[in-house]
Protein backbone atom coordinates (compact mmCIF):
# COMPACT_ATOMS: atom_id res chain seq x y z
CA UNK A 1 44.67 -6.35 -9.41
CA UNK A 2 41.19 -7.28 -10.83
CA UNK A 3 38.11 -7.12 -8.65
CA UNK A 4 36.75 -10.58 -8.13
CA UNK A 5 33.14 -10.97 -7.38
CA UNK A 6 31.16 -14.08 -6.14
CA UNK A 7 27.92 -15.65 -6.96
CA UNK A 8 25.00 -14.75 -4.90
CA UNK A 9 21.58 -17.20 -4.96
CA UNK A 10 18.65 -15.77 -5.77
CA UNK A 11 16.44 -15.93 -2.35
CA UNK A 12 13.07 -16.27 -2.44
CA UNK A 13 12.03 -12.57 -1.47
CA UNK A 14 14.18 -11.91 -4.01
CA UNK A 15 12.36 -13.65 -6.32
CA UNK A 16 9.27 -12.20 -5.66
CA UNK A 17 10.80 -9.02 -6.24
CA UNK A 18 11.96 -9.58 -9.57
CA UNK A 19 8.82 -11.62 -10.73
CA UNK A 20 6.68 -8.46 -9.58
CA UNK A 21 8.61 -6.08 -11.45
CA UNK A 22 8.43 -8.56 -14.84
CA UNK A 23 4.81 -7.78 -14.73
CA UNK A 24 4.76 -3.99 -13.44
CA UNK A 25 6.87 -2.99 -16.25
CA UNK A 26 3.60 -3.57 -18.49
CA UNK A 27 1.66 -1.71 -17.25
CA UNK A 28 1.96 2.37 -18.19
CA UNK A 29 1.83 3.98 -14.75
CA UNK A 30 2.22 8.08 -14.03
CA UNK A 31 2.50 9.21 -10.95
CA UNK A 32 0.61 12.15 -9.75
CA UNK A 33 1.83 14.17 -6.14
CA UNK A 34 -0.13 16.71 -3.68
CA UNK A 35 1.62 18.70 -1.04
CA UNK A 36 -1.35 17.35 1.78
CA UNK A 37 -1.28 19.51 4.74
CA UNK A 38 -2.27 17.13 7.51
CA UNK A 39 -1.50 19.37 10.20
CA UNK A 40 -5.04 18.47 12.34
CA UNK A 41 -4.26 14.30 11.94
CA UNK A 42 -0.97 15.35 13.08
CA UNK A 43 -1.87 16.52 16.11
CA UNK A 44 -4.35 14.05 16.63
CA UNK A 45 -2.38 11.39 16.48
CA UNK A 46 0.72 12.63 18.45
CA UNK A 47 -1.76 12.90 21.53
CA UNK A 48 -1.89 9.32 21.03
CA UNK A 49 -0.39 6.66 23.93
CA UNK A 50 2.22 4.59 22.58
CA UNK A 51 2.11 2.46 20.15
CA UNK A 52 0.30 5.07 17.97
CA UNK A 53 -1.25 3.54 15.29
CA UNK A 54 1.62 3.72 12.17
CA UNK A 55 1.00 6.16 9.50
CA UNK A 56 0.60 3.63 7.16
CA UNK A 57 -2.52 2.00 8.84
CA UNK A 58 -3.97 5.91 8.18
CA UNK A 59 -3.61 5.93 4.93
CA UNK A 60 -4.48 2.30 3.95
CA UNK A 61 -7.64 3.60 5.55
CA UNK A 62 -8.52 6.82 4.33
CA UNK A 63 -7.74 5.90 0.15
CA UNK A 64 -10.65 2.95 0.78
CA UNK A 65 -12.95 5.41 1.95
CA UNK A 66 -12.03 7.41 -0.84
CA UNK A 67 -12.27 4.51 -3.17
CA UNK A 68 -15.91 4.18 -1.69
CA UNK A 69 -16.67 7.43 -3.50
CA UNK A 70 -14.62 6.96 -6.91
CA UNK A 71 -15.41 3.65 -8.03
CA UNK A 72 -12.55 3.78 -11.09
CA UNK A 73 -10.70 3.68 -7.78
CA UNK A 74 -11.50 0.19 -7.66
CA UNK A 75 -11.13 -1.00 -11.33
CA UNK A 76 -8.13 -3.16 -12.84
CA UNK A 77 -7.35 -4.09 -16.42
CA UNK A 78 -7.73 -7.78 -17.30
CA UNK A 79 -6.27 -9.53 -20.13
CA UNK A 80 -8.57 -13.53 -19.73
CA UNK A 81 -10.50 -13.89 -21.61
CA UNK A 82 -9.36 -10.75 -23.28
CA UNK A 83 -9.18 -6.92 -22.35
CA UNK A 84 -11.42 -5.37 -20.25
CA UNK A 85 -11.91 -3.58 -17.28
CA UNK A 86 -13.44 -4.53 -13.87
CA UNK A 87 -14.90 -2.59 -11.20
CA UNK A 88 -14.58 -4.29 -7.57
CA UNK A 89 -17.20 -3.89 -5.13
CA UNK A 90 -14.92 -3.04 -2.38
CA UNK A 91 -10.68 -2.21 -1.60
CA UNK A 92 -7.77 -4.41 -0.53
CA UNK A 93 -4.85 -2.94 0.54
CA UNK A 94 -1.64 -4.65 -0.33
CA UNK A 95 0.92 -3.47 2.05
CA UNK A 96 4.20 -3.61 1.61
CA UNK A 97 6.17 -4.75 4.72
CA UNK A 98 10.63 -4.97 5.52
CA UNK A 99 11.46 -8.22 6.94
CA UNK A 100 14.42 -9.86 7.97
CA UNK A 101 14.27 -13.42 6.40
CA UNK A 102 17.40 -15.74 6.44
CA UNK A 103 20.06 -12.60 7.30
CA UNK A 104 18.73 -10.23 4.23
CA UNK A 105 16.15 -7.62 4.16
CA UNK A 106 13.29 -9.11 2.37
CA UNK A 107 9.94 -6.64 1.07
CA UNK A 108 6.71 -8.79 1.28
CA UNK A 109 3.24 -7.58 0.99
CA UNK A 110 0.13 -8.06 3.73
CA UNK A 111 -3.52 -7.78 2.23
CA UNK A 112 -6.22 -5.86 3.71
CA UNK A 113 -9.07 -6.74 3.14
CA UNK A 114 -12.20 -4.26 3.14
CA UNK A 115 -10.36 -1.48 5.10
CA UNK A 116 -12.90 0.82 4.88
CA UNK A 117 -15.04 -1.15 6.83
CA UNK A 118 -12.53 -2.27 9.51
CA UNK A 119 -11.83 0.75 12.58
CA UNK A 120 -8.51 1.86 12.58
CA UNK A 121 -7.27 -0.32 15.41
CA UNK A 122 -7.80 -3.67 13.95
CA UNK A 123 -5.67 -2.19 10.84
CA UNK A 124 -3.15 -0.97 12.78
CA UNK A 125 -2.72 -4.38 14.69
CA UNK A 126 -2.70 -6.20 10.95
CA UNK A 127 0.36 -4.15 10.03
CA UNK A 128 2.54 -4.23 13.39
CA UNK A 129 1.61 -8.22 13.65
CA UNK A 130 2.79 -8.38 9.54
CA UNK A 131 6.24 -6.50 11.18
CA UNK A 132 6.54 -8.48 14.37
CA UNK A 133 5.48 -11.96 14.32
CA UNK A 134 7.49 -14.93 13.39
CA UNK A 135 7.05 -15.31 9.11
CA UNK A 136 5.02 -18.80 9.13
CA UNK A 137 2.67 -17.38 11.15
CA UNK A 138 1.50 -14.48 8.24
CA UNK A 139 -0.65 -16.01 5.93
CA UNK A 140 0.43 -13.96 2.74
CA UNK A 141 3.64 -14.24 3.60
CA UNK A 142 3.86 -18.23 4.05
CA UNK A 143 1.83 -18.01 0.11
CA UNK A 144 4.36 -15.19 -1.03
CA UNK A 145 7.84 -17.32 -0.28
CA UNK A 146 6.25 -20.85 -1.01
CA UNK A 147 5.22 -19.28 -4.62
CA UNK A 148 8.82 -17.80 -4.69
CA UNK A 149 9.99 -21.62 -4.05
CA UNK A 150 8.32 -23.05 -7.53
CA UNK A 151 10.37 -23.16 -10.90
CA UNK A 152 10.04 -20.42 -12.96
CA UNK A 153 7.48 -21.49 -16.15
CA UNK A 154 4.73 -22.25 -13.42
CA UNK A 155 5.17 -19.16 -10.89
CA UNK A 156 4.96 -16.76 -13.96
CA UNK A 157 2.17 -18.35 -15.02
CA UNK A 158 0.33 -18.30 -11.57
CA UNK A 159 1.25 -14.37 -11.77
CA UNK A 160 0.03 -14.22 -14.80
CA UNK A 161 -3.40 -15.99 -13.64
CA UNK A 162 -3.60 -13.78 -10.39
CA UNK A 163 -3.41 -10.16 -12.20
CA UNK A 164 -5.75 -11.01 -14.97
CA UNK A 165 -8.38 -13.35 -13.97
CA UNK A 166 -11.15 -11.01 -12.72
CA UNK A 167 -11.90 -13.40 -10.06
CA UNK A 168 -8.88 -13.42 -9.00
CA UNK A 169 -7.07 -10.50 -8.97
CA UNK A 170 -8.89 -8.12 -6.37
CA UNK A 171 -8.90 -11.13 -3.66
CA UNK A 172 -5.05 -12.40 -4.40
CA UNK A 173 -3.24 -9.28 -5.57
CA UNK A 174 -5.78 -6.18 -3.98
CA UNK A 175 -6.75 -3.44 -5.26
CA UNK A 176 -4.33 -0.90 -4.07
CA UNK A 177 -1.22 -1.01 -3.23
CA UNK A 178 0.65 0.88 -0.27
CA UNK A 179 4.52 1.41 -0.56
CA UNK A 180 6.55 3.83 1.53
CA UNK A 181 9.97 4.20 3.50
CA UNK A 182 9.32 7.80 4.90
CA UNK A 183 10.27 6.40 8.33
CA UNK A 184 13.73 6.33 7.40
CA UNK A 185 13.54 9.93 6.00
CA UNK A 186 13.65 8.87 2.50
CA UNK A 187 11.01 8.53 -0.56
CA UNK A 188 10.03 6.45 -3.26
CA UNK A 189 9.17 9.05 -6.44
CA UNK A 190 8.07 6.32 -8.88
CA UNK A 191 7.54 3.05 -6.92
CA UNK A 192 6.84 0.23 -9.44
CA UNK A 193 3.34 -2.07 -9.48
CA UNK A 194 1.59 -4.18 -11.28
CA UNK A 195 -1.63 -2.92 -9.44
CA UNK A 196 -3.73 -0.32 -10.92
CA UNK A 197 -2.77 2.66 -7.88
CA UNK A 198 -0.01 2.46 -5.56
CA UNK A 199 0.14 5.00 -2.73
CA UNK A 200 2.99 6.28 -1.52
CA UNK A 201 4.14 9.37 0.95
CA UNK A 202 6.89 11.08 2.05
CA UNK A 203 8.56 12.78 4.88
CA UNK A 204 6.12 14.91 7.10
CA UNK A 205 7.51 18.39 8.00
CA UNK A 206 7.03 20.36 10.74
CA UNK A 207 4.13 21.82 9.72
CA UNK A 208 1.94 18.45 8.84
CA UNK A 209 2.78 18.88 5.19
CA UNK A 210 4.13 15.94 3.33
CA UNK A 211 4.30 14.77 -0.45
CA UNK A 212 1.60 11.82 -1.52
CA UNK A 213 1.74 10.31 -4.39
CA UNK A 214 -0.81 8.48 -6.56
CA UNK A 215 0.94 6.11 -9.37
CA UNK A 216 -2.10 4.70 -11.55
CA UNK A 217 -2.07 2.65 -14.75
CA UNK A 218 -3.20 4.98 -17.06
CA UNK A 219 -5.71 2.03 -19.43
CA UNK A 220 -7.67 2.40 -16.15
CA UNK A 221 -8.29 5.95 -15.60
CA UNK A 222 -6.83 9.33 -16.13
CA UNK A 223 -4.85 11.78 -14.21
CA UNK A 224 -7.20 14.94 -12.96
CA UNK A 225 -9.21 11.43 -11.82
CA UNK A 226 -5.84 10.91 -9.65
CA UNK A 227 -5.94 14.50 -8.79
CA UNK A 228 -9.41 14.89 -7.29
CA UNK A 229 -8.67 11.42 -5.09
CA UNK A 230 -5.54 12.78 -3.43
CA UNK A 231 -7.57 15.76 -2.73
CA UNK A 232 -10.05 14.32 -1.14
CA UNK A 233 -7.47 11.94 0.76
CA UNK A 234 -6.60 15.33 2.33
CA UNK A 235 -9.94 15.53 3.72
CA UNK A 236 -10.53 12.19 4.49
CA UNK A 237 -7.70 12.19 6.60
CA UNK A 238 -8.12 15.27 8.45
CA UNK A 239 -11.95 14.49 8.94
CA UNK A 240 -12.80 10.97 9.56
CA UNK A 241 -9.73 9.50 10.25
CA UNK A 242 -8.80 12.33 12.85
CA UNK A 243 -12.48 12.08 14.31
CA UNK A 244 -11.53 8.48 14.91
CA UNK A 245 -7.83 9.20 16.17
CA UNK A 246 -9.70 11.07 18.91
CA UNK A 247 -11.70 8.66 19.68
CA UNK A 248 -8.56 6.46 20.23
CA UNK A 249 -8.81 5.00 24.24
CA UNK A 250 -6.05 7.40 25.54
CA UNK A 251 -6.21 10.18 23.72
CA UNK A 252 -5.43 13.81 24.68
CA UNK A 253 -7.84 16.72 24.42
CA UNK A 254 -6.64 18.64 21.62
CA UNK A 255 -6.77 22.55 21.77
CA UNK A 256 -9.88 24.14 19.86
CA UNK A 257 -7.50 26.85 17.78
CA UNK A 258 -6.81 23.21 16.00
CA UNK A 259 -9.15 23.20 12.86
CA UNK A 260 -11.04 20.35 12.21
């Protein structure tokens, strides 16, 4: 007997799936990958009360600090008026976040803006309000499905617009994008973008190690410029954002055999 199959509608998350990808397939991205041994953020945080503030909040953090320090961090290629590069004055994190939406999984993405500026609770509460509250209520999520909802010709061009208008693109897309699944003890080896870095981690061992990746379109810098951030990442995290994790209301003394 022949399998028989049956139309499925394209949703709107669905949508903006496949209209991200029609763009991130442009641009020539590498990713690069350091084993980061986080064992003193580790402990830091797991002498946290519950809710501890989730991993991803961390590291949305700690890459705009480091972006602070490496401005090609902050650059995007531009096509309007014609190719160039820009250099933004500060980071936004574009988050990606799982959502149920009319019975499917849908991926959407939450900006950040100016994380490095913002203390770690306030980012925290962005994300787990992005993964709890009704959908309407989320601004970028209302503006992701309702751009989802227009015909084809004008969302394209709207994308289009968004990634390579200089005024534009750092406030509507952000600057960086943050993409992992490591909760579900899985990873992402070359997550897609149309954004010039997307971060992305894996499972963290025993031991506080755990695999980051940096992908980076390569017209906007190079990859021992990829290297040095997730090396300092590593310190950022187990420095400021640990000094700040123990400043957390709640916290537990750590031991002092715990380097800092």
């Amino acid at each position: 007997m022949a399998i028989r199959g049956r139309k499925v509608p394209w949703s709107r998350p669905r949508i903006f799936v496949n209209d991200l990808l029609h763009f991130a397939r442009r641009v020539p991205s590498i990713p690069v990958q350091r084993l980061c041994r986080l064992a003193p953020v580790v402990a830091a945080r797991s002498a946290l009360p519950a809710p501890r503030p989730p991993w991803s909040a961390l590291f949305v953090k700690a890459y705009a600090l480091v972006a602070e320090e490496l401005p090609p961090l902050r650059r995007a290629y531009c096509a309007f008026p014609r190719p160039h590069l820009v250099e933004y004055d500060r980071s936004v994190a574009a988050v990606a976040v799982e959502r149920d939406w009319e019975g499917e999984k849908a991926v959407l993405t939450l900006r950040i803006k100016h994380p490095a500026r913002l203390p770690l609770s306030a980012i925290a509460e962005r994300i787990r309000q992005a993964q709890t509250a009704p959908l309407d209520q989320i601004k970028d999520f209302r503006r992701t499905l309702w751009l989802s909802g227009l015909p084809r010709p004008l969302r394209r061009l709207l994308w289009w617009l968004s990634l390579n208008c200089r005024r534009w693109r750092g406030n509507v897309c952000g600057t960086f994008g943050l993409s992992s699944y490591s909760a579900l003890g899985a990873e992402s080896l070359h997550p897609l973008s149309p954004l010039t870095v997307t971060l992305n981690y894996g499972v963290i061992d025993p031991h506080g190690c755990v695999p980051v990746r940096l992908i980076y379109d390569h017209r906007v810098f190079d990859g021992a410029t990829a290297a040095r951030a997730l090396q300092r990442l590593e310190e950022v995290l187990n420095t400021f954002i640990r000094s700040e994790l123990l400043a957390w209301p709640g916290s537990e003394p750590l031991p002092a055999a715990i380097p800092a």
